[in-house]
Protein backbone atom coordinates (compact mmCIF):
# COMPACT_ATOMS: atom_id res chain seq x y z
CA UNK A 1 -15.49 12.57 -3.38
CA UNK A 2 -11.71 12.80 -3.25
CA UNK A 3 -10.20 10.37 -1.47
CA UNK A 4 -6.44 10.98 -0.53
CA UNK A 5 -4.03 8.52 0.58
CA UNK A 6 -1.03 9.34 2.59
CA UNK A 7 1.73 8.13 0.00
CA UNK A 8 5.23 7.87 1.59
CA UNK A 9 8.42 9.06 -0.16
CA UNK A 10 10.65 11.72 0.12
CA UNK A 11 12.59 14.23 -2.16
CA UNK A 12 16.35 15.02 -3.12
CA UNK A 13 17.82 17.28 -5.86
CA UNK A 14 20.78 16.26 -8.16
CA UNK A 15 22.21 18.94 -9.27
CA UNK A 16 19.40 21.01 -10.82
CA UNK A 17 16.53 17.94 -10.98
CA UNK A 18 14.79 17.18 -7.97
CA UNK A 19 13.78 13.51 -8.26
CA UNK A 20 10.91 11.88 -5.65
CA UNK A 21 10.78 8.45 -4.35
CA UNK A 22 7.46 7.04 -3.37
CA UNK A 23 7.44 3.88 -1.52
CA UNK A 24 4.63 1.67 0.01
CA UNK A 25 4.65 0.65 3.62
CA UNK A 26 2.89 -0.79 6.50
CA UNK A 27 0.40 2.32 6.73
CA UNK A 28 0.10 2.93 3.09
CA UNK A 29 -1.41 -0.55 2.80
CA UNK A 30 -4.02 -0.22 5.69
CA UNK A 31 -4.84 3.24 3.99
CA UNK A 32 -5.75 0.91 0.98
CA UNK A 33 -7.01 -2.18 2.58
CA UNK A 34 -9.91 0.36 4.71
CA UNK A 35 -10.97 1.42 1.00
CA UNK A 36 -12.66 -2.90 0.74
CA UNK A 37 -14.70 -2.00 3.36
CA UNK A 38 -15.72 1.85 2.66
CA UNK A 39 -16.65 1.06 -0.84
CA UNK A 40 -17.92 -2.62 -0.03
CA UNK A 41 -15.73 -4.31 -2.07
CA UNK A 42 -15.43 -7.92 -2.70
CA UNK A 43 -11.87 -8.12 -2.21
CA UNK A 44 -8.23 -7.62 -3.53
CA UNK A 45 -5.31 -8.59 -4.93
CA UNK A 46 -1.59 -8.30 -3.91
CA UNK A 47 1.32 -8.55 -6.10
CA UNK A 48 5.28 -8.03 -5.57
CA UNK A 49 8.57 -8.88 -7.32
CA UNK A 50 11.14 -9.72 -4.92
CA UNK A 51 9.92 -7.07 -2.24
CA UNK A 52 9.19 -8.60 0.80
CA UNK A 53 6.74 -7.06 3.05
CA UNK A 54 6.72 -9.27 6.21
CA UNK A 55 4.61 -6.48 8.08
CA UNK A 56 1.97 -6.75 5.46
CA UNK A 57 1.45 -10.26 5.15
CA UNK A 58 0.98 -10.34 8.68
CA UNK A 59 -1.23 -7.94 8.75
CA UNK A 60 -3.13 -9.57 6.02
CA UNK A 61 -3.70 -12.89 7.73
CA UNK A 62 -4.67 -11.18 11.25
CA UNK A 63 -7.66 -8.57 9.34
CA UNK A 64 -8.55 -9.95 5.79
CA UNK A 65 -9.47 -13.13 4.98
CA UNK A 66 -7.25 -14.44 2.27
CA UNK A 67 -8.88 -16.78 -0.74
CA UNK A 68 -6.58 -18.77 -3.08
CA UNK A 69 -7.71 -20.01 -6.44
């Protein structure tokens, strides 16, 4: 099975080297978060360095019960 998730990003060329910029947002994360209950997984984990996300934590809270250890 392949599964394919819609990454966001875009492309640009400098000069003769095209460089492309992936980035997460609010639907790359629901993408993801589906994937706990199509496989049946116990859970997940979420980590960031200084990039807030206030759309995700929200959605977090609303659909996924959060654990802390």
């Amino acid at each position: 099975m392949t599964i394919r998730l819609n990454r966001h990003g875009y492309r640009y060329w400098s000069g003769n080297v095209e460089h492309i910029v992936w980035f997460e947002d609010i639907r790359s994360y629901i993408e993801k978060y589906q994937l706990i209950d199509i496989y049946k997984l116990a859970g997940t984990t979420f980590w960031h360095i200084r990039l807030p996300a206030p759309q995700n934590w929200a959605l977090l809270y609303k659909e996924i019960t959060v654990v802390k250890n």
